[in-house]
C-alpha atoms as a PDB file:
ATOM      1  CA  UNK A   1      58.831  76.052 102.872  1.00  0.00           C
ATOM      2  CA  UNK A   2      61.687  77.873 104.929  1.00  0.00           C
ATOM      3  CA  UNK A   3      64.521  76.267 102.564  1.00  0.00           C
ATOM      4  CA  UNK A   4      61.986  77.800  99.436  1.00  0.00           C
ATOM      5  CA  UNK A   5      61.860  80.918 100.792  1.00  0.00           C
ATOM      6  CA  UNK A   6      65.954  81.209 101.669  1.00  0.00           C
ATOM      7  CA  UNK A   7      66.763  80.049  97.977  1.00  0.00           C
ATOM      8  CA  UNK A   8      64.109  82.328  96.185  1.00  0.00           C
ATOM      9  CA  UNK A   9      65.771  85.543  98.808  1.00  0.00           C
ATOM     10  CA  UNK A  10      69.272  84.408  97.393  1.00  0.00           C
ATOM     11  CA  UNK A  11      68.020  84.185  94.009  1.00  0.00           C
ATOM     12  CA  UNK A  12      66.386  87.343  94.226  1.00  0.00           C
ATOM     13  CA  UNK A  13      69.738  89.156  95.929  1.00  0.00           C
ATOM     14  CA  UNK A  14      71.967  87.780  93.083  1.00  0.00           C
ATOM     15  CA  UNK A  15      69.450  89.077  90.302  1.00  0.00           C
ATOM     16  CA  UNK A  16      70.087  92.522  91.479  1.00  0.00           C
ATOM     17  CA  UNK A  17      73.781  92.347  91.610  1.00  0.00           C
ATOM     18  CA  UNK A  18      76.857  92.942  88.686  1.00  0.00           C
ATOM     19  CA  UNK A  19      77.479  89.821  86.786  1.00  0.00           C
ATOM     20  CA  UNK A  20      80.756  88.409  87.624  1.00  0.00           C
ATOM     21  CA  UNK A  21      83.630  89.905  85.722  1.00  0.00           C
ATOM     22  CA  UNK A  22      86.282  87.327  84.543  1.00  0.00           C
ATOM     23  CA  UNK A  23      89.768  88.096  84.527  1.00  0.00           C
ATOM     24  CA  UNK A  24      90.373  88.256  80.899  1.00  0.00           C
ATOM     25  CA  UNK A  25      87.377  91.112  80.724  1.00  0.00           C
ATOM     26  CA  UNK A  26      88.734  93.698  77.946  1.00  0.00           C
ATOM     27  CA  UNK A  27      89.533  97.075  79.537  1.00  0.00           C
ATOM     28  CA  UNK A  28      86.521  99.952  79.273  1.00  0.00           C
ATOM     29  CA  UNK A  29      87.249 101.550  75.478  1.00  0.00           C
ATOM     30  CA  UNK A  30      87.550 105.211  76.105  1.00  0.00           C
ATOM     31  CA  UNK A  31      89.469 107.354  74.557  1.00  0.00           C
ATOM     32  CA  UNK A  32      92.737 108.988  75.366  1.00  0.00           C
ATOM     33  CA  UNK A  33      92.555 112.668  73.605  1.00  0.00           C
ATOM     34  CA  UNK A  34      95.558 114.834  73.109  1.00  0.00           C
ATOM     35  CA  UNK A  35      93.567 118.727  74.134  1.00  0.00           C
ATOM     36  CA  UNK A  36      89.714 118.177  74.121  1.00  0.00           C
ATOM     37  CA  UNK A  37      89.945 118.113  70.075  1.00  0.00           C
ATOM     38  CA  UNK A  38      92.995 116.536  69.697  1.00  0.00           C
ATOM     39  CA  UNK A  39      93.753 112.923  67.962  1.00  0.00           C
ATOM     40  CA  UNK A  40      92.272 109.818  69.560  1.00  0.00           C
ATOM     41  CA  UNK A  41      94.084 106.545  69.992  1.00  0.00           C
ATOM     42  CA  UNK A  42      93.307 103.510  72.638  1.00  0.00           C
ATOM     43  CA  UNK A  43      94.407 102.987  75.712  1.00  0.00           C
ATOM     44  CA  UNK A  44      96.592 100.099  76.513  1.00  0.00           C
ATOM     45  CA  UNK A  45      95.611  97.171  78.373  1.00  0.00           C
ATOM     46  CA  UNK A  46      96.606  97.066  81.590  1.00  0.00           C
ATOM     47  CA  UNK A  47      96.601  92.887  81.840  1.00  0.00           C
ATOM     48  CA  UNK A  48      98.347  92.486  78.054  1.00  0.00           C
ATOM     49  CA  UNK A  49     100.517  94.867  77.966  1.00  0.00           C
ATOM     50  CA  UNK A  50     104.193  95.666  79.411  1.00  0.00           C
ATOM     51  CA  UNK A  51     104.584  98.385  81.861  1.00  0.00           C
ATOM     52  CA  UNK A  52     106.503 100.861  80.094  1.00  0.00           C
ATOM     53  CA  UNK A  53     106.599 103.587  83.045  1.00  0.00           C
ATOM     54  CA  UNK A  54     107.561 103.433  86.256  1.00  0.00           C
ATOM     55  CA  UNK A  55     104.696 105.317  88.406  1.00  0.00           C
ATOM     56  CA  UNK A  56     100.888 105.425  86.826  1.00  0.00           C
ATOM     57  CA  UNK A  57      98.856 108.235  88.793  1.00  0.00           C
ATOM     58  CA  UNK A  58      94.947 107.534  88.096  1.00  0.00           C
ATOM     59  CA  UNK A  59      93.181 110.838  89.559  1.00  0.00           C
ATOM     60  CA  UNK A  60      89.570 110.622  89.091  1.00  0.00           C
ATOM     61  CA  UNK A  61      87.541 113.713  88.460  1.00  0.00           C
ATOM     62  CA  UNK A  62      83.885 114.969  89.018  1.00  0.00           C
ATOM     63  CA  UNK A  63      83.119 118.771  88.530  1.00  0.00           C
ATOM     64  CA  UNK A  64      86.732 119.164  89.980  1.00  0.00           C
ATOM     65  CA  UNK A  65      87.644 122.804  87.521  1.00  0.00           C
ATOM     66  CA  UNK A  66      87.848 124.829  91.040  1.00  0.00           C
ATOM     67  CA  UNK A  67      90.320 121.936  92.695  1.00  0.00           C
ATOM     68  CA  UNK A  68      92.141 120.209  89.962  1.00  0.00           C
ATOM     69  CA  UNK A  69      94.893 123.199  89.033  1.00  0.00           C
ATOM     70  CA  UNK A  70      95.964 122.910  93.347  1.00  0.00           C
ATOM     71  CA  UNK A  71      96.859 118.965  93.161  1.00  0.00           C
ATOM     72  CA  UNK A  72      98.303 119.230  89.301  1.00  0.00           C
ATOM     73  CA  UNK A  73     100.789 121.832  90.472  1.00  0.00           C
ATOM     74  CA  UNK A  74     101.913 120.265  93.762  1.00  0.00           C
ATOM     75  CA  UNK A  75     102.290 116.877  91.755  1.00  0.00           C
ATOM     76  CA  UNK A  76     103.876 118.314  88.760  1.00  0.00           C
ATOM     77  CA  UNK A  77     106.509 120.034  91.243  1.00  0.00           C
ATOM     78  CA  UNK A  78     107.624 116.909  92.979  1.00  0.00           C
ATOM     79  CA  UNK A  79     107.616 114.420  89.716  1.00  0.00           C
ATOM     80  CA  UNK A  80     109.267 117.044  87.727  1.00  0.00           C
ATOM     81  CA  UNK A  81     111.696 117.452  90.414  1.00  0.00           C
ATOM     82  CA  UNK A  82     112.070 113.411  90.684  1.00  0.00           C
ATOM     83  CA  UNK A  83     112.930 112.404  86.916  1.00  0.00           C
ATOM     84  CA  UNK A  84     115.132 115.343  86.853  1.00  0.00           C
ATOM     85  CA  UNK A  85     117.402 114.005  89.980  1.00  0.00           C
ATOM     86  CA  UNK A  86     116.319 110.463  88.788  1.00  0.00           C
ATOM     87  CA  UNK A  87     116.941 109.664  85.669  1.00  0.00           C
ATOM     88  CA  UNK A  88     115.643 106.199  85.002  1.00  0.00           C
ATOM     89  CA  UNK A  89     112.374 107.497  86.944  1.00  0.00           C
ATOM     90  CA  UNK A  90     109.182 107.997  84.499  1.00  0.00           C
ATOM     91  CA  UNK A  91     105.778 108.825  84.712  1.00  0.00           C
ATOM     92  CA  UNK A  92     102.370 109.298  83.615  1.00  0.00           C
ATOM     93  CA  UNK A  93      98.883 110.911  84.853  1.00  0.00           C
ATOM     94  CA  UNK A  94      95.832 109.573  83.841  1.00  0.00           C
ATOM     95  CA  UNK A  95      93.259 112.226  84.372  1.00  0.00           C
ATOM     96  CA  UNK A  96      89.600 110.381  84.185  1.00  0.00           C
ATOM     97  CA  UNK A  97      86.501 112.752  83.762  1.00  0.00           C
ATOM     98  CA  UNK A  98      83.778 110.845  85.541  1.00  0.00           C
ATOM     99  CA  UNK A  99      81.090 112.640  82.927  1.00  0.00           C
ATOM    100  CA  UNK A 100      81.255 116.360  84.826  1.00  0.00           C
ATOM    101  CA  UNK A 101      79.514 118.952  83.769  1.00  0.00           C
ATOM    102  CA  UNK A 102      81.709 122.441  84.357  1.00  0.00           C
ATOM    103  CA  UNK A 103      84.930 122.511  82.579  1.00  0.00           C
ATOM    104  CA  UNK A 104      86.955 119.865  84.339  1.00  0.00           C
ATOM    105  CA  UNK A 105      88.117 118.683  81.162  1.00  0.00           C
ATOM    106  CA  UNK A 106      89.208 122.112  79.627  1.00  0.00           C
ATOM    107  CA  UNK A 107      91.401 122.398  82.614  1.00  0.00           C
ATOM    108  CA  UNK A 108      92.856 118.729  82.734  1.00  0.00           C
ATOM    109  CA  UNK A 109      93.222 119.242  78.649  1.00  0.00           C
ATOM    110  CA  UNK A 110      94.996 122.346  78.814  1.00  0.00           C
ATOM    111  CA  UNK A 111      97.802 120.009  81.160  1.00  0.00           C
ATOM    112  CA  UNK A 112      97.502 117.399  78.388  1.00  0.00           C
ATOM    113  CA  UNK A 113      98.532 120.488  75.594  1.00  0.00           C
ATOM    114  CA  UNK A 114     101.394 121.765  78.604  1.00  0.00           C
ATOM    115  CA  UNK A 115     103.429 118.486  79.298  1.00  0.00           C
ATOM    116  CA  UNK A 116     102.092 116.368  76.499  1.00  0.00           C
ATOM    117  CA  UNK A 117     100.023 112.913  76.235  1.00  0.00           C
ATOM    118  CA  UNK A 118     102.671 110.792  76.753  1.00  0.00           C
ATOM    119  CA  UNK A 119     102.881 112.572  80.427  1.00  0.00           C
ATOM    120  CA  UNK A 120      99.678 113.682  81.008  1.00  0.00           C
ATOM    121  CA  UNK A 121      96.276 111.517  79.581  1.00  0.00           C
ATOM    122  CA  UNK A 122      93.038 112.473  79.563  1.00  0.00           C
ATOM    123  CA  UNK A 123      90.032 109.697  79.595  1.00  0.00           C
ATOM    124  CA  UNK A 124      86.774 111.148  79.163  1.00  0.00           C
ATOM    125  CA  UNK A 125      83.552 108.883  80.684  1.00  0.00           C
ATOM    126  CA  UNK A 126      80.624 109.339  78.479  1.00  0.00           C
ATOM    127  CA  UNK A 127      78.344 109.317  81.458  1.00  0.00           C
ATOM    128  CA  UNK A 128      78.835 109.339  85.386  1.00  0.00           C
ATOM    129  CA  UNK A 129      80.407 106.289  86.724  1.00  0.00           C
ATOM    130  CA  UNK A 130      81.382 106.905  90.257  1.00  0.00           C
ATOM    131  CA  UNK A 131      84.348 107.320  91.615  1.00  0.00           C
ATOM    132  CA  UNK A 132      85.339 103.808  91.588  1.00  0.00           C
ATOM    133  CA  UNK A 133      84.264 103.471  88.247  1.00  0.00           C
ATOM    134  CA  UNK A 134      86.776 106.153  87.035  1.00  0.00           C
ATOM    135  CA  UNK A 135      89.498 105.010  89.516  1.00  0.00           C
ATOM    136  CA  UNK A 136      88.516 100.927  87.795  1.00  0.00           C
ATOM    137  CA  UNK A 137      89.080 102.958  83.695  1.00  0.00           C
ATOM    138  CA  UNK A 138      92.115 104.676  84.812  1.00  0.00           C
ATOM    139  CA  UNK A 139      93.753 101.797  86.168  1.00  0.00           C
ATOM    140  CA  UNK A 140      92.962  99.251  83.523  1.00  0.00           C
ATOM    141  CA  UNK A 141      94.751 101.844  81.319  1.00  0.00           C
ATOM    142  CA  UNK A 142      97.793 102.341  82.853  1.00  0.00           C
ATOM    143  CA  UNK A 143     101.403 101.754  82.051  1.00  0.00           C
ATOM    144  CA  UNK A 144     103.445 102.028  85.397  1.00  0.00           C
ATOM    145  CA  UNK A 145     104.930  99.742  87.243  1.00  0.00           C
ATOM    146  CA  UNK A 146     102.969 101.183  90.538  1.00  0.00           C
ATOM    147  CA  UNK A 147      99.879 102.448  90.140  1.00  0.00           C
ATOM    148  CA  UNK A 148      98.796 105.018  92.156  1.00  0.00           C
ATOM    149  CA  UNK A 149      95.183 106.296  92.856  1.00  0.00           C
ATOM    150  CA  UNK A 150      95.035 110.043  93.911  1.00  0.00           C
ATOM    151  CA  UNK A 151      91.919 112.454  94.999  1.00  0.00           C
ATOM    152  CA  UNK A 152      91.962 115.330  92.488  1.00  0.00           C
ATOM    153  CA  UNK A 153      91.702 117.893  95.432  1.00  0.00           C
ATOM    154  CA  UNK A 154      94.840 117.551  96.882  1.00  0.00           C
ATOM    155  CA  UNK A 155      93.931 116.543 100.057  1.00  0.00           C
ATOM    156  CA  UNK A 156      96.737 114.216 100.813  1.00  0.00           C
ATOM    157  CA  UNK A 157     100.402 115.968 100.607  1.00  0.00           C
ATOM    158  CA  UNK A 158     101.937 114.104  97.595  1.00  0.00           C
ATOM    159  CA  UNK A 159     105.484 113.763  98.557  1.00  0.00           C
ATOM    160  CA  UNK A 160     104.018 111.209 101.136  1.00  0.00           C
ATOM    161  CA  UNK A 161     104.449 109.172  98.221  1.00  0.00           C
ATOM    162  CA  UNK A 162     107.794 108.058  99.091  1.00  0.00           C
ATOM    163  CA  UNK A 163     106.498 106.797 102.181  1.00  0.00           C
ATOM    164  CA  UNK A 164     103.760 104.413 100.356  1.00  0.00           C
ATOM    165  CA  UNK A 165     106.390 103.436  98.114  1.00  0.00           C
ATOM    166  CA  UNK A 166     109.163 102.299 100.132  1.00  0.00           C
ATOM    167  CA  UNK A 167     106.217 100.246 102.135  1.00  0.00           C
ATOM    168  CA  UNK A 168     105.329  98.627  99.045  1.00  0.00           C
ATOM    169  CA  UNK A 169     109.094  97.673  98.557  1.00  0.00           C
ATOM    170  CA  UNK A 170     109.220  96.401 101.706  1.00  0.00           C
ATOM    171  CA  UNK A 171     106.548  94.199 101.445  1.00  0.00           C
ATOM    172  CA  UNK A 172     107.552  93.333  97.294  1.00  0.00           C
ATOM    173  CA  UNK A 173     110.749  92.293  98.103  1.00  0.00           C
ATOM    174  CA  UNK A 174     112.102  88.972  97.249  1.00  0.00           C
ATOM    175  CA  UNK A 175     108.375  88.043  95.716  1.00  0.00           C
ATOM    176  CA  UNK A 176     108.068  87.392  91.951  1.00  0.00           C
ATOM    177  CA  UNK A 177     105.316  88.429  90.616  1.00  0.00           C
ATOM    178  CA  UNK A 178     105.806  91.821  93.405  1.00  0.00           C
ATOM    179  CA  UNK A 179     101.980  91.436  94.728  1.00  0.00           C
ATOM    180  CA  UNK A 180     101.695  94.772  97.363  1.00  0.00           C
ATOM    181  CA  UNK A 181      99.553  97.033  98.194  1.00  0.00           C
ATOM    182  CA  UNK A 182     100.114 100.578 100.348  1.00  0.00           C
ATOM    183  CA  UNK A 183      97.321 102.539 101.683  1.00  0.00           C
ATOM    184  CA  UNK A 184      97.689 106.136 102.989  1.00  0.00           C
ATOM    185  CA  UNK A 185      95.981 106.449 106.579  1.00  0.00           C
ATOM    186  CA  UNK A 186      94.609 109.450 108.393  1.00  0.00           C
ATOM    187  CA  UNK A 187      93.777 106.970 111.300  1.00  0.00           C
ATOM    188  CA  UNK A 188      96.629 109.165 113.089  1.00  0.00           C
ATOM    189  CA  UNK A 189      94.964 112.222 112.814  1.00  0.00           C
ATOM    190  CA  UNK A 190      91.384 110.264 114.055  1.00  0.00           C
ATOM    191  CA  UNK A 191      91.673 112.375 117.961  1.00  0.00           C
ATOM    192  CA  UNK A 192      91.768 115.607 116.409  1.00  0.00           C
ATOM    193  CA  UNK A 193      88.955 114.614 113.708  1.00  0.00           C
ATOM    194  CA  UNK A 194      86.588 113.491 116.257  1.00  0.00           C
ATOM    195  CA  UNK A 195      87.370 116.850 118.138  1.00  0.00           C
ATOM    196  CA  UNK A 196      85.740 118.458 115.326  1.00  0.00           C
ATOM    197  CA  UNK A 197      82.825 116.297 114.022  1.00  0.00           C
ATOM    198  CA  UNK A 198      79.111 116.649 115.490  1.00  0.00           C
ATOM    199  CA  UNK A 199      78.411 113.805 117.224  1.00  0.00           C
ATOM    200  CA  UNK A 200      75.943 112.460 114.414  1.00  0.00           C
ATOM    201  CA  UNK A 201      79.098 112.346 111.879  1.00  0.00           C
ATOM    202  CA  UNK A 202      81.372 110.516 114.479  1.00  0.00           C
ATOM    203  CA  UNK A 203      78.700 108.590 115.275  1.00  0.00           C
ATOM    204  CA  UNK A 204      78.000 106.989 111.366  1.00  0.00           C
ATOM    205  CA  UNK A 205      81.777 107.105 111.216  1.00  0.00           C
ATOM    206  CA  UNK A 206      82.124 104.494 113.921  1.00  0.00           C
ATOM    207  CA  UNK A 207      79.138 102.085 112.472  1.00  0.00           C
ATOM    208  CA  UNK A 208      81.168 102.369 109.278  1.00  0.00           C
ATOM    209  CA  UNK A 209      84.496 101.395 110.551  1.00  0.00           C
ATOM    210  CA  UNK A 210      82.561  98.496 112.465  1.00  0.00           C
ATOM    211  CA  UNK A 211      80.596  97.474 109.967  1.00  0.00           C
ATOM    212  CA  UNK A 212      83.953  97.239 107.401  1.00  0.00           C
ATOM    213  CA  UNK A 213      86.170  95.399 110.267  1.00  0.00           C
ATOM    214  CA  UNK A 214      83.364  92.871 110.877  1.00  0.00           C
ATOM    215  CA  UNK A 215      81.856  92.109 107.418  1.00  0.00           C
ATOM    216  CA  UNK A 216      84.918  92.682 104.924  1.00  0.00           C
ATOM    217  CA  UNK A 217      88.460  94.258 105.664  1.00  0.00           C
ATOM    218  CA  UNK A 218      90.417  93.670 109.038  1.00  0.00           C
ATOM    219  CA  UNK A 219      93.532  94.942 110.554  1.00  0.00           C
ATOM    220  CA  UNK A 220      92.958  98.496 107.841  1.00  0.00           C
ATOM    221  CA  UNK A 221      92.011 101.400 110.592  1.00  0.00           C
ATOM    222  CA  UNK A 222      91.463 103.716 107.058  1.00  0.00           C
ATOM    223  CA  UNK A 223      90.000 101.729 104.025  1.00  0.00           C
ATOM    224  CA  UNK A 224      88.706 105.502 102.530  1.00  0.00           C
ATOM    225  CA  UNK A 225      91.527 107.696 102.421  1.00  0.00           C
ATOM    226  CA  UNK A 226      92.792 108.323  98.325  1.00  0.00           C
ATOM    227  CA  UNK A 227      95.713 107.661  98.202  1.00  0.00           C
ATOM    228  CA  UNK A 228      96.545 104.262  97.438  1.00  0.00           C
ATOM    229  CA  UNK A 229      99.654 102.404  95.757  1.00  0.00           C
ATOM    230  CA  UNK A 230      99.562  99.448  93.736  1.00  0.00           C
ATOM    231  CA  UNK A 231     102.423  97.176  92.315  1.00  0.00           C
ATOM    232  CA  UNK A 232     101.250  96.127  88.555  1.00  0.00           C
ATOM    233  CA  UNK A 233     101.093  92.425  89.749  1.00  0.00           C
ATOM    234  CA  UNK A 234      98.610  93.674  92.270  1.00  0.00           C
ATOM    235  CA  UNK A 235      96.547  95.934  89.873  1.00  0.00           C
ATOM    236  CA  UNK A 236      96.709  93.174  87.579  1.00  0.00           C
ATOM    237  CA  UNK A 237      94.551  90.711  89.748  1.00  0.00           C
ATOM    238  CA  UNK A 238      92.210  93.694  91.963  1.00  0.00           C
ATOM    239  CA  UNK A 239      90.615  95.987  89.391  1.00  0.00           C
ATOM    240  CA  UNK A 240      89.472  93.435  86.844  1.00  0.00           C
ATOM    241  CA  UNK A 241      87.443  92.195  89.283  1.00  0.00           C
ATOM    242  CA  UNK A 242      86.315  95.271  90.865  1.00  0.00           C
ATOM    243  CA  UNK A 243      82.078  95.688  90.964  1.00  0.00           C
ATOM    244  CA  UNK A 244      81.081  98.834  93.047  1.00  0.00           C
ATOM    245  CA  UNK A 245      81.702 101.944  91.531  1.00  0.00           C
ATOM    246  CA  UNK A 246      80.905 104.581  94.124  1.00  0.00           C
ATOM    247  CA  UNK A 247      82.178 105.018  97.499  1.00  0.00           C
ATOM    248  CA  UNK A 248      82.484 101.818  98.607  1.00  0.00           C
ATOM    249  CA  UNK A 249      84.916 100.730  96.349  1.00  0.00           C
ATOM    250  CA  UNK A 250      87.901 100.950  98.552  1.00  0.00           C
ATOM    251  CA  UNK A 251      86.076  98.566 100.511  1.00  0.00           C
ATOM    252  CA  UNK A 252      86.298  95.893  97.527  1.00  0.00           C
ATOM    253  CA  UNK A 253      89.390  96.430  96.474  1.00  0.00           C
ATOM    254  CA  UNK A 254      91.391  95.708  99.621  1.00  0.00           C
ATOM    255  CA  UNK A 255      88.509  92.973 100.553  1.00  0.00           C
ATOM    256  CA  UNK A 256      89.553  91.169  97.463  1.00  0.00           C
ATOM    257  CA  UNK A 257      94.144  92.134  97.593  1.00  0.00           C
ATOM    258  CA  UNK A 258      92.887  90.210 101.357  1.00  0.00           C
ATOM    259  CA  UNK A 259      91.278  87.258  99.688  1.00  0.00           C
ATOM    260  CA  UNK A 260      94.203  86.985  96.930  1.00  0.00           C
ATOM    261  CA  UNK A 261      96.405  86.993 100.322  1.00  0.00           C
ATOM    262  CA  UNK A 262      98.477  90.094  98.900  1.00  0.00           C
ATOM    263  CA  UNK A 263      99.999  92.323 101.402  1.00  0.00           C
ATOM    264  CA  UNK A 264      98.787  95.324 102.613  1.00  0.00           C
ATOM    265  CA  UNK A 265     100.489  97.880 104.220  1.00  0.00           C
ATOM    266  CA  UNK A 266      98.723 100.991 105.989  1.00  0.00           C
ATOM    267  CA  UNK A 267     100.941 104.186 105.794  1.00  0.00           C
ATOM    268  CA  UNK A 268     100.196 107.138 107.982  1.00  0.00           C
ATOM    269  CA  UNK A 269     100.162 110.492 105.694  1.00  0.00           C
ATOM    270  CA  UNK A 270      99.869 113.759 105.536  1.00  0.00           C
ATOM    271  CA  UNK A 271      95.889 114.977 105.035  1.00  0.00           C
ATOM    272  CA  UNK A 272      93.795 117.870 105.014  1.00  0.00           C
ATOM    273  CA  UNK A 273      90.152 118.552 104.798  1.00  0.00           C
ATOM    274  CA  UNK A 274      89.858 120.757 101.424  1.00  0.00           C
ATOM    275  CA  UNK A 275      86.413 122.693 100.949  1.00  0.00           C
ATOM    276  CA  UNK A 276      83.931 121.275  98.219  1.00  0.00           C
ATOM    277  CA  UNK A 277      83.235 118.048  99.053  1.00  0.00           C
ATOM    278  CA  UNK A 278      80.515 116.309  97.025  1.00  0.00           C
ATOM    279  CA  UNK A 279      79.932 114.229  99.540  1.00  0.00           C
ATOM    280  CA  UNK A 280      76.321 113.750 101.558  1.00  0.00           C
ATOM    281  CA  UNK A 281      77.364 112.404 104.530  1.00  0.00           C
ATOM    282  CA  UNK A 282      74.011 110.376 105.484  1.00  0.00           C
ATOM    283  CA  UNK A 283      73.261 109.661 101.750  1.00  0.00           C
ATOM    284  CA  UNK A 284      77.055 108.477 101.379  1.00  0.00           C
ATOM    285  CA  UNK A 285      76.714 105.897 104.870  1.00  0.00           C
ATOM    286  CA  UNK A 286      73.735 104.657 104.120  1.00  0.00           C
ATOM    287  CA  UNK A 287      74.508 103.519 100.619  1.00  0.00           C
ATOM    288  CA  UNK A 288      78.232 102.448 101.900  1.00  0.00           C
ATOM    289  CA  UNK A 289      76.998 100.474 104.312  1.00  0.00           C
ATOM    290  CA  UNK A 290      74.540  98.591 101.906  1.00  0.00           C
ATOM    291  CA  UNK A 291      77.244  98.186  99.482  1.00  0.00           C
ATOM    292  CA  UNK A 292      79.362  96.670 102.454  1.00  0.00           C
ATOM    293  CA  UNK A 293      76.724  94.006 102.948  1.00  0.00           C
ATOM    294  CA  UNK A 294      76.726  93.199  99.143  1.00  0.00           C
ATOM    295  CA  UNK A 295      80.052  92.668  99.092  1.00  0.00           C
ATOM    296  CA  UNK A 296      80.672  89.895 101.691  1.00  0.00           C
ATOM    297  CA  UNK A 297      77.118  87.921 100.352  1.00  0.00           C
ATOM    298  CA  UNK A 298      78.318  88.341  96.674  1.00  0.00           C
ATOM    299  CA  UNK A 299      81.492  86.768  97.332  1.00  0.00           C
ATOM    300  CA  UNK A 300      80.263  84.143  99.909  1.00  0.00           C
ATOM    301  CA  UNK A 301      77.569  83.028  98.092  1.00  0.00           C
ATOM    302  CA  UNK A 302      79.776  82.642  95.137  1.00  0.00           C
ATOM    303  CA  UNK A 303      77.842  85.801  92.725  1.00  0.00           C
ATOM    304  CA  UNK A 304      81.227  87.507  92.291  1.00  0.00           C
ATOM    305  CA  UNK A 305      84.370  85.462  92.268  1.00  0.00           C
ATOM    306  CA  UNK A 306      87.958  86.223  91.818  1.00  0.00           C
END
């Protein structure tokens, strides 16, 4: 009766989960749009296709028309600045509209119009994914070499960048394919953070961080902070994969770079709380640390696979 009851709860916990993805899934058909009304075309795909740039910058975007211009200037400046001193350095910015409803994609058109869609591409959700849904559409569509995700507030200063990537060198080197990944870290900054958080917030905060070292990431101190680099190798093998589409899907991604045995680096950077978050705190940790749960019984009970 007890062995019954066991396989009909494990039946019942895999019914309500994401089937599976396989590796060869084709990438999510949006479009890329040149303005809001401008010709369509595809996006490439980012398992079939060459990389033909060297740095991919996925920024995903909810109701972000009062943030966006901030980060877009500040990362204009220094990639502008970059190709000009660096030749054979080239980029693009994939600008992913996670379905808001103010004029988020007015603004991230009129950059489209201003440096072009080879430079800067929109992808428009039909509906709200999450933001690991629109990080997981961006990604599969880009053409870098790295792939970099980045919060569209501007929270993180982007010339840390250089510090990401020269960790992602180090760990690349003398490996072909290049399998690395570099995370940016506020863990530094965690003493002056708890200085300022109610007790309640640093309270979840720690269950989190428990929860994450014990169930599905170790040795990461910060598995939420934006700012991410990928090699394409690594890309390649993570986001295909990739189930959860809301806050939790840091977790997944470096839970499955850890089960793939691809290197991880954790970067100290440069971050700073911007004003109009979207985030409910409570609502946020209660879901995360569900979705925590799902993700280390998917994978050991053999529901998602990579």
């Amino acid at each position: 009766m007890a062995l019954a009851a066991a396989v009909a709860a494990v039946a019942a916990f895999g019914a309500t989960l994401p089937a599976s993805r396989p590796r060869d899934s084709p990438p999510l058909a949006f479009p890329l749009t040149s303005g809001l009304d401008g010709p369509k075309e595809p996006f490439p795909d980012l398992l079939t296709s060459e990389a033909s740039k060297s740095l991919s910058l996925i920024v995903p975007m909810y109701n972000e028309e009062e943030r966006l211009g901030v980060m877009m200037d500040e990362t204009m400046t220094y990639l502008e600045g970059r190709a000009q001193a660096d030749r054979g350095f080239s980029y693009e910015l994939i600008l992913v509209d996670d379905g808001s409803s103010d004029a988020t994609a007015a603004v991230a058109a009129a950059y489209v119009d201003q440096f072009s869609p080879d430079v800067v591409r929109l992808c428009r959700l039909p509906a709200n994914r999450g933001k690991g849904g629109a990080v997981r559409a961006g990604m599969l569509a880009a053409r870098g070499e790295m792939l970099l995700m980045v919060d569209a507030d501007g929270a993180t200063q982007f010339s840390d960048l250089d510090r990401l990537e020269a960790a992602l060198n180090d760990l690349a080197a003398g490996h072909e394919p290049p399998l690395a990944v570099a995370v940016g870290s506020r863990a530094h900054l965690q003493d002056d953070a708890v200085a300022e958080r109610t007790f309640f917030r640093n309270l979840l905060m720690h269950v989190f961080h428990s929860l994450v070292s014990t169930l599905c990431v170790s040795g990461i101190r910060d598995t939420q902070c934006g700012f991410k680099l990928f090699s394409r190798a690594a890309a390649q093998l993570i986001f295909p994969h990739m189930h959860l589409e809301r806050w939790a899907f840091d977790v997944e991604a470096l839970y499955i770079a850890q089960r793939l045995a691809i290197p991880v680096a954790e970067v100290s950077v440069n971050w700073e709380e911007i004003p109009g978050s979207k985030l409910s705190v409570v609502q946020a940790s209660i879901q995360m640390a569900i979705d925590l749960v799902r993700i280390r019984l998917a994978y050991t009970l053999g529901f998602w696979s990579v």
